[in-house]
Protein backbone atom coordinates (compact mmCIF):
# COMPACT_ATOMS: atom_id res chain seq x y z
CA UNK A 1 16.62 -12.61 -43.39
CA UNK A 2 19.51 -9.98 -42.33
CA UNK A 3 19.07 -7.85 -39.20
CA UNK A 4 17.04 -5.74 -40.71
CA UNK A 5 14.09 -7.89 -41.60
CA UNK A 6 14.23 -7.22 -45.17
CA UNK A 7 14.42 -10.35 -47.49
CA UNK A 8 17.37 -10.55 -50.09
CA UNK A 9 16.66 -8.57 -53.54
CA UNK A 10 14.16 -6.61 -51.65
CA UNK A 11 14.15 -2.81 -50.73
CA UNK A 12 12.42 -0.84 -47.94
CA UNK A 13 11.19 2.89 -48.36
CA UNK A 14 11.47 4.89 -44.81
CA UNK A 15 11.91 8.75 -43.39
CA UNK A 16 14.49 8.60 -41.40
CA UNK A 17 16.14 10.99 -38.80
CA UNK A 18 20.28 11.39 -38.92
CA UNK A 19 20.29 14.00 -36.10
CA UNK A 20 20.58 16.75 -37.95
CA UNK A 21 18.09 16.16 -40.82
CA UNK A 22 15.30 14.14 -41.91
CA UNK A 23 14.60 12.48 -45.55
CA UNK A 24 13.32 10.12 -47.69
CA UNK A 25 15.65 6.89 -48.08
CA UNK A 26 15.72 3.49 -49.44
CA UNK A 27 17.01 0.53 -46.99
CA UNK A 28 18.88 -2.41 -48.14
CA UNK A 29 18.52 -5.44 -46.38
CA UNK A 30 22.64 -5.49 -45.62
CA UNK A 31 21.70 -2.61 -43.35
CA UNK A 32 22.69 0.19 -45.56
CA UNK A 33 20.53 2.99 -46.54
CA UNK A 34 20.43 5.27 -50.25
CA UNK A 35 19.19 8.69 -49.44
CA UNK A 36 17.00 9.40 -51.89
CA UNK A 37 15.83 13.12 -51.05
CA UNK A 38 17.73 14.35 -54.28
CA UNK A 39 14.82 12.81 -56.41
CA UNK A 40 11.65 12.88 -53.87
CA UNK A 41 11.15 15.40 -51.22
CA UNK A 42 9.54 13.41 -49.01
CA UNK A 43 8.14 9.68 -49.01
CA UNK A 44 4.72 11.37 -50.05
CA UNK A 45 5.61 12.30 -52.85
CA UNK A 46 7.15 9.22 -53.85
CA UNK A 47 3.42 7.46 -53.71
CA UNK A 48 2.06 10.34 -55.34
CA UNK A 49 4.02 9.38 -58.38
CA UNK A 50 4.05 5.76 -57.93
CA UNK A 51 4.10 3.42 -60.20
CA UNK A 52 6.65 5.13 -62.46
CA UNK A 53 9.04 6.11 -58.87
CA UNK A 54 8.91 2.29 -58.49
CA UNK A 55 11.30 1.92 -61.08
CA UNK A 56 13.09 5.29 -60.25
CA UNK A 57 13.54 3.31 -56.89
CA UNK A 58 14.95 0.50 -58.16
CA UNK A 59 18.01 2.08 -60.05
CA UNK A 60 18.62 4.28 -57.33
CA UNK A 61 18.88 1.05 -55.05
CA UNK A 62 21.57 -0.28 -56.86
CA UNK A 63 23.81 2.72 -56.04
CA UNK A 64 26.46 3.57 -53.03
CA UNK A 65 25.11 4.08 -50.19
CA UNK A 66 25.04 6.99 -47.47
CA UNK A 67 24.37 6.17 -44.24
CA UNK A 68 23.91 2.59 -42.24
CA UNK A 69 20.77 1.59 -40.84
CA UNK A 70 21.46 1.19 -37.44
CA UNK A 71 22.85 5.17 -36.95
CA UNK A 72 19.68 6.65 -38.06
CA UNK A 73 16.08 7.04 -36.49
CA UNK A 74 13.26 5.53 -38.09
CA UNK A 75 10.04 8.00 -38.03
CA UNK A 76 6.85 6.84 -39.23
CA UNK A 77 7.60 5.84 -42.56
CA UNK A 78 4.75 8.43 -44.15
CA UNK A 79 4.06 11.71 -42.33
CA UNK A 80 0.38 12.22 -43.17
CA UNK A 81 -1.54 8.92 -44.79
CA UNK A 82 -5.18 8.74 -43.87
CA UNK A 83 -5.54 5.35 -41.99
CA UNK A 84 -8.77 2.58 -42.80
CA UNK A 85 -8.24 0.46 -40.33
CA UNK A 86 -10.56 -3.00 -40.94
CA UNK A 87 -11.93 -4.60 -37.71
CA UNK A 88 -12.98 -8.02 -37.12
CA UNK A 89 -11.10 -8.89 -39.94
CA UNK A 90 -9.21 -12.29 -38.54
CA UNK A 91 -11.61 -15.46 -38.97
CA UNK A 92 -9.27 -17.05 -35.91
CA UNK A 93 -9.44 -13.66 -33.58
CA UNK A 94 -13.34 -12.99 -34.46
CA UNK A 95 -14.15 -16.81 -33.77
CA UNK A 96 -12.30 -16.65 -30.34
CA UNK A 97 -14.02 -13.56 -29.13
CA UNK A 98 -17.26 -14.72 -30.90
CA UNK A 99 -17.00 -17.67 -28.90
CA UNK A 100 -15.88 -16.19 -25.23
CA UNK A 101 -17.39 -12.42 -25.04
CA UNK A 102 -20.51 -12.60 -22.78
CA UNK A 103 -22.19 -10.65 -25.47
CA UNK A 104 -22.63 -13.46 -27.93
CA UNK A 105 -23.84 -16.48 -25.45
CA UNK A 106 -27.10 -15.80 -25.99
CA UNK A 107 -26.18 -17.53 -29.46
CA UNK A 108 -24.51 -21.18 -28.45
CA UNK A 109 -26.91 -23.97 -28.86
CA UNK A 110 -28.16 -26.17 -26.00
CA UNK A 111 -25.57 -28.33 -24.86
CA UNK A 112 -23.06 -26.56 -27.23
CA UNK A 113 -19.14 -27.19 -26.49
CA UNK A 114 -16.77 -24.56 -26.67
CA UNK A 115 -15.00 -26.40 -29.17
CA UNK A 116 -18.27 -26.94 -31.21
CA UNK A 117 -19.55 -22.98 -30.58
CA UNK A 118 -15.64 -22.35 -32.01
CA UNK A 119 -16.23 -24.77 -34.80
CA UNK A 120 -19.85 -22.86 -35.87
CA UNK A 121 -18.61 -18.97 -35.43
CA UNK A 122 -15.69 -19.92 -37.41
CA UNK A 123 -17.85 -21.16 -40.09
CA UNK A 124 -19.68 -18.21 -39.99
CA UNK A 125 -16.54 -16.20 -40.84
CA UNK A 126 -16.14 -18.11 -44.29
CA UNK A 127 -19.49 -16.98 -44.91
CA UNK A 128 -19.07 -13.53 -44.72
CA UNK A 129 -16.01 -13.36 -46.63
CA UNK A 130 -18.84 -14.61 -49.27
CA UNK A 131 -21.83 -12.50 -48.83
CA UNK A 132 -20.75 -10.19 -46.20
CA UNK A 133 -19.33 -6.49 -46.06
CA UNK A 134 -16.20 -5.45 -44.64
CA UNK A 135 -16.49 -3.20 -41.40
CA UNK A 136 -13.69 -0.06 -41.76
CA UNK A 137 -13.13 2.69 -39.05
CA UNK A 138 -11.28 5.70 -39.42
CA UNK A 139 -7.80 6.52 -37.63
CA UNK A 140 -5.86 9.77 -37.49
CA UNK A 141 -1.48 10.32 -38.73
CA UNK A 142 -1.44 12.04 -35.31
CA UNK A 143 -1.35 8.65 -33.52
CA UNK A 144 1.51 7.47 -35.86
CA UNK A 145 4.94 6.16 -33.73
CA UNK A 146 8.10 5.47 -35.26
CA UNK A 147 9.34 1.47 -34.61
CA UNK A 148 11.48 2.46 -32.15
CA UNK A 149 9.87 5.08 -30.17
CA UNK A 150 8.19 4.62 -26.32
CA UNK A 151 4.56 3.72 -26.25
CA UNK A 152 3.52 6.21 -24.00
CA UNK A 153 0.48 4.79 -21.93
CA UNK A 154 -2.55 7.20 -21.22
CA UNK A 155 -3.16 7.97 -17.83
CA UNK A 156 -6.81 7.75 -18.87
CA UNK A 157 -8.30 4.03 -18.94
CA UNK A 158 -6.09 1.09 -17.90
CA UNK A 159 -6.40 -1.61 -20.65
CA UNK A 160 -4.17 -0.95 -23.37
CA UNK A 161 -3.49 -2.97 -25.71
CA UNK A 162 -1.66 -4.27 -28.77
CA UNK A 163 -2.49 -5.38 -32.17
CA UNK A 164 0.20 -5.74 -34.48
CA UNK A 165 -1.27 -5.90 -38.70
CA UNK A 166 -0.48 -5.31 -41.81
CA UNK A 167 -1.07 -2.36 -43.46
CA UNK A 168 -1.85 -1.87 -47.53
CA UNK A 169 0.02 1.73 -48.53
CA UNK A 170 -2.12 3.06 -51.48
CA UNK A 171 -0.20 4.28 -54.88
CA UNK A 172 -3.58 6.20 -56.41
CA UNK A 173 -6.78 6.85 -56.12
CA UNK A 174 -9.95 5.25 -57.40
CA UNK A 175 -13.93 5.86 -56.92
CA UNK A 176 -16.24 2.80 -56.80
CA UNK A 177 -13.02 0.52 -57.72
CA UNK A 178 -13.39 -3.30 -58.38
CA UNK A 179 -10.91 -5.89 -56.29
CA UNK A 180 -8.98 -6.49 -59.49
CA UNK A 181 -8.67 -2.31 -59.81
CA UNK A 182 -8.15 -2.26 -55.86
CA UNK A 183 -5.16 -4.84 -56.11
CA UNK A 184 -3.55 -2.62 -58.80
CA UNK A 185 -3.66 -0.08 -56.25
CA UNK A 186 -1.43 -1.61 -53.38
CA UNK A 187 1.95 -0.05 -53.73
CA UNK A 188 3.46 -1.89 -50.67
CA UNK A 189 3.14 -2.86 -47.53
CA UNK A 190 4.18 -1.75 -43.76
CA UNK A 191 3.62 -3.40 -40.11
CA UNK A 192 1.83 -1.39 -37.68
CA UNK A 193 0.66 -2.04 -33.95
CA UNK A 194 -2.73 -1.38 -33.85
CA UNK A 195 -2.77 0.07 -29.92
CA UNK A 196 -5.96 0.98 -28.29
CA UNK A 197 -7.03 1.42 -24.63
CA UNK A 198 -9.67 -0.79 -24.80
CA UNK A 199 -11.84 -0.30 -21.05
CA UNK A 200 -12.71 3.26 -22.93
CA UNK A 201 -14.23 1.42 -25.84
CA UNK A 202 -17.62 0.43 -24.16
CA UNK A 203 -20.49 3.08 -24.08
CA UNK A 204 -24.00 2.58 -22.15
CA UNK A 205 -24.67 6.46 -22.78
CA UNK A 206 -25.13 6.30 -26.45
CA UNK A 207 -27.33 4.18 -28.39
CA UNK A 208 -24.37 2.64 -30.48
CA UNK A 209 -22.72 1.43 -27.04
CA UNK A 210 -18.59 1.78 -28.54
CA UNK A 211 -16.30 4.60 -28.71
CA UNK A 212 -13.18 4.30 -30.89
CA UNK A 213 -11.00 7.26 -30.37
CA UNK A 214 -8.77 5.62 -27.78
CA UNK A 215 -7.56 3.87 -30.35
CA UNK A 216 -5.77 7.44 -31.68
CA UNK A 217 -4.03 8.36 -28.67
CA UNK A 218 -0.11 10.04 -29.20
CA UNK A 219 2.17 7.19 -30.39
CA UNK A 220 -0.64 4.48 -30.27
CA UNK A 221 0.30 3.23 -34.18
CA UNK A 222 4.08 2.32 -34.01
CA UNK A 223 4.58 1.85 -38.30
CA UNK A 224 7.41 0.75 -40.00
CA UNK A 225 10.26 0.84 -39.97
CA UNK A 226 9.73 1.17 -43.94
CA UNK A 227 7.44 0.32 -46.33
CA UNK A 228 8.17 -2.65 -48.35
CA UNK A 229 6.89 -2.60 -51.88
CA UNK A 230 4.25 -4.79 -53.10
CA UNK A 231 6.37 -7.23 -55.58
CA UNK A 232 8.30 -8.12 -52.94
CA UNK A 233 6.14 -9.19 -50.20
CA UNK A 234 4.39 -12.81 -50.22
CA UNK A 235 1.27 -12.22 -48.07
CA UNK A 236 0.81 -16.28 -48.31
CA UNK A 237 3.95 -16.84 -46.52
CA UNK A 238 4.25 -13.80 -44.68
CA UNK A 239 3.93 -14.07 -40.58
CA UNK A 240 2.87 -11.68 -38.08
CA UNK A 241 4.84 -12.09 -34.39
CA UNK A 242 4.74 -10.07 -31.25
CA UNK A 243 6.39 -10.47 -28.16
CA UNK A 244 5.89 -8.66 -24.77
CA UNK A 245 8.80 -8.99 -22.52
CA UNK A 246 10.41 -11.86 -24.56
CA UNK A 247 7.05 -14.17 -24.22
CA UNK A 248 5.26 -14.85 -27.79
CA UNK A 249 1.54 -13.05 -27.51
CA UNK A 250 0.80 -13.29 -31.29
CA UNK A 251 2.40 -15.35 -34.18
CA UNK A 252 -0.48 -16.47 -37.38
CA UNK A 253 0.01 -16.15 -40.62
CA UNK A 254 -1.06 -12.70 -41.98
CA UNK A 255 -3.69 -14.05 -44.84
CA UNK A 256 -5.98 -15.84 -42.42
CA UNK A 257 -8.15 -12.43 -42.94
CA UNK A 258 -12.22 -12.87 -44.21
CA UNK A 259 -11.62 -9.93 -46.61
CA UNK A 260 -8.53 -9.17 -48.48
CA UNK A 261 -6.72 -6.22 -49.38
CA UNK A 262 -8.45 -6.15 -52.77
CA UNK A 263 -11.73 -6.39 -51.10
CA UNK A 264 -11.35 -4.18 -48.33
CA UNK A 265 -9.93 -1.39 -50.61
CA UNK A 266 -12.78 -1.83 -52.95
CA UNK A 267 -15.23 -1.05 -50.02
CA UNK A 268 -13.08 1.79 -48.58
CA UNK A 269 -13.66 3.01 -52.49
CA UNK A 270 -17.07 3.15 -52.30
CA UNK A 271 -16.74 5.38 -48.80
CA UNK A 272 -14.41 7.60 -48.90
CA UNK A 273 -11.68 9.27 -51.21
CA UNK A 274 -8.72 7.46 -51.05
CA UNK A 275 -5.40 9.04 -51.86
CA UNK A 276 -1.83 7.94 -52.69
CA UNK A 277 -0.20 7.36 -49.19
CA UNK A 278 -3.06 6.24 -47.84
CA UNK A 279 -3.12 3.44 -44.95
CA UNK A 280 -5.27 0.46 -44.62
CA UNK A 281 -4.52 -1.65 -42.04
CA UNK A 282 -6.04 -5.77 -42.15
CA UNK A 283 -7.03 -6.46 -38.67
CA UNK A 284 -5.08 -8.25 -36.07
CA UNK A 285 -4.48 -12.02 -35.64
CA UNK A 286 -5.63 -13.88 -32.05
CA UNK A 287 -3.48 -13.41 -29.16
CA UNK A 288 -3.58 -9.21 -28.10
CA UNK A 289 -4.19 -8.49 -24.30
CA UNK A 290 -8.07 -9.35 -24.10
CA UNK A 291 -7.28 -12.89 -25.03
CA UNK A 292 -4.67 -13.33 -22.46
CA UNK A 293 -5.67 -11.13 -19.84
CA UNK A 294 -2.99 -9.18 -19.69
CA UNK A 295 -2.69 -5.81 -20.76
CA UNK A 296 0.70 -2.71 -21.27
CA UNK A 297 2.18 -1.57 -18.20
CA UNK A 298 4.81 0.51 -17.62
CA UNK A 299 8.39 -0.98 -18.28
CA UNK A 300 6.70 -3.42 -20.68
CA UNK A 301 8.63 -4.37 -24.03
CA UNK A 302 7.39 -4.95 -27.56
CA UNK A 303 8.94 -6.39 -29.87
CA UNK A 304 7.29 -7.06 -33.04
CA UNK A 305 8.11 -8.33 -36.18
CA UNK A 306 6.37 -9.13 -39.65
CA UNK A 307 8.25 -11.42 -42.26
CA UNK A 308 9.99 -9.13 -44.70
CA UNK A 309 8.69 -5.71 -43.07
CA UNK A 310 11.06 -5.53 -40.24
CA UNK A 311 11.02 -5.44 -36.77
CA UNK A 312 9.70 -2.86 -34.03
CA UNK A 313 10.77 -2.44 -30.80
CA UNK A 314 9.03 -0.28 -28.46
CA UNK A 315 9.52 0.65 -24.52
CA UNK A 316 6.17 1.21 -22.74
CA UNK A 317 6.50 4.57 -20.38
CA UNK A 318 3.64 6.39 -18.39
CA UNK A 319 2.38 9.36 -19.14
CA UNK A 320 4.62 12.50 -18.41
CA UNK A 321 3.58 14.22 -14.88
CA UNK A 322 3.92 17.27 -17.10
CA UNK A 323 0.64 16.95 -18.80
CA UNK A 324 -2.10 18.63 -17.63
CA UNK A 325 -4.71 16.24 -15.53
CA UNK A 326 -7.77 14.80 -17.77
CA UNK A 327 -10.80 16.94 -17.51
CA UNK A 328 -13.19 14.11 -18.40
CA UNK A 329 -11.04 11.29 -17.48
CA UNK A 330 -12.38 7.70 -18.36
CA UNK A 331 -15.85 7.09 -18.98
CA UNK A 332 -17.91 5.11 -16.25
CA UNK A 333 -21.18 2.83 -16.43
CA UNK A 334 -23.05 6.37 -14.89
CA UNK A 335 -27.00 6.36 -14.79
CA UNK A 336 -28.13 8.76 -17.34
CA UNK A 337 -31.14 11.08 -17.71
């Protein structure tokens, strides 16, 4: 791989930022970049057309280019996608925490090892890729980062944390589609870091006990830097890595998932309305904060990478003083009623 992540013969599709404008571009992977905003008007639209701007794509990749990688921003690669973000979707990840979280003991068998409990919850994983159903939350383009921005930490909750996936980009739309329809829909694929502040998660108030939407906070879904299309990315050998401050947190290989793309986008079908541009993000490997007890501060550094989909790199800053104080604040254990 060259510096910028890409394999050879491959092409990435980003919105990038050249100080006085913003467009749609192609990058190579010898760092130099085809602006493309001649033919699409934004990288929207090139979705909304795809397959047949695949192939529009390709020529145009084979033509001088007009600006180098490394003098341009990177923004979020689409503006505007609706994100499906697929939890517990890791057999290694949802065996660990099956096996550790207080919340499950009541399940481990007299006399049960850890290794054994592991063994048994992992098992149980394979079986729900069989006869199971995929579990899908919502997420919201607000949250969406560019690879190199700050990750600006909340000055509500203190847990946050990382998740770096893979996310599925959608080229159409389909109602009650099969997995052989749903594969035909993946256009490409793009890394994103799944953050969430994760002590605001946990609800005694409410009968349903979790609370997701501090997993949408500004800048908590670093994507990119560019989307890679789908004939060039190998999910089989295709690796997911994050580091915080230069030590390895997370590196597995990005298939070791109970559903698949096909699968999970099949589901999502049957749920919602999915549109070209679309998001849907696989679920994290093992190793984010939880697991090591160790969570974002400020001055932290991420550096993530995916094989073929580039590398991120973000700073972690507090808050601004500038915003206004929380009105609510985090949520405590409170008695109610």
């Amino acid at each position: 791989m060259t510096r910028t992540g890409l394999l050879p013969d491959t092409f990435g599709i980003a919105t990038l930022d050249a100080g006085d404008r913003r467009f749609a571009a192609l990058v190579r992977p010898d760092g130099d970049v085809v602006d493309v905003s001649d033919y699409f008007r934004d990288t929207h639209a090139i979705f909304d057309a795809w397959p047949s701007s695949f192939q529009t794509l390709r020529q145009l990749a084979r033509t001088p280019g007009t600006h180098r990688f490394e003098q341009v921003r990177a923004l979020p690669p689409l503006a505007h996608p609706n994100l499906l973000c697929a939890g517990a979707n890791n057999k290694q990840h949802v065996a660990e925490m099956l096996t550790k979280n207080d919340f499950n003991q009541h399940n481990r068998l007299p006399g049960e090892t850890d290794a054994q409990f592991f063994a048994r919850n992992y098992a149980m994983m394979d079986k729900r890729a069989v006869d199971g159903t995929p579990f899908l939350w919502a997420g919201l383009h607000s949250s969406l980062a560019g690879a190199g921005d700050d990750v600006v930490l909340s000055s509500v909750g203190a847990q946050h944390d990382w998740e770096l996936e893979v996310a599925a980009v959608l080229g159409g739309t389909a109602r009650n589609a099969s997995p052989t329809r749903a594969a035909e829909l993946i256009a490409g694929y793009v890394m994103v870091n799944d953050l969430g502040t994760v002590d605001l998660f946990r609800r005694t108030d409410i009968p349903w006990g979790y609370d997701w939407i501090a997993k949408h906070q500004p800048g908590f879904k670093p994507a990119g830097p560019f989307i890679v299309p789908a004939p060039f990315v190998d999910l089989g050998s295709t690796r997911i890595t994050l580091r915080l401050n230069g030590r390895i947190m997370q590196d597995w290989p990005a298939d070791d998932m109970v559903f698949d793309f096909p699968h999970l986008i099949a589901y999502a079908s049957e749920r919602v309305r999915l549109q070209p541009g679309d998001l849907l993000l696989a679920g994290s490997p093992p190793g984010n904060g939880r697991h090591h007890g160790r969570f974002l501060t400020d001055g932290d550094l991420i550096e993530s990478e995916i094989t073929g989909l580039g590398h991120q790199r973000n700073r972690c800053v507090r808050e601004s003083a500038d915003v206004p104080p929380p009105y609510y604040g985090a949520w405590t254990n409170a008695p109610t009623g």
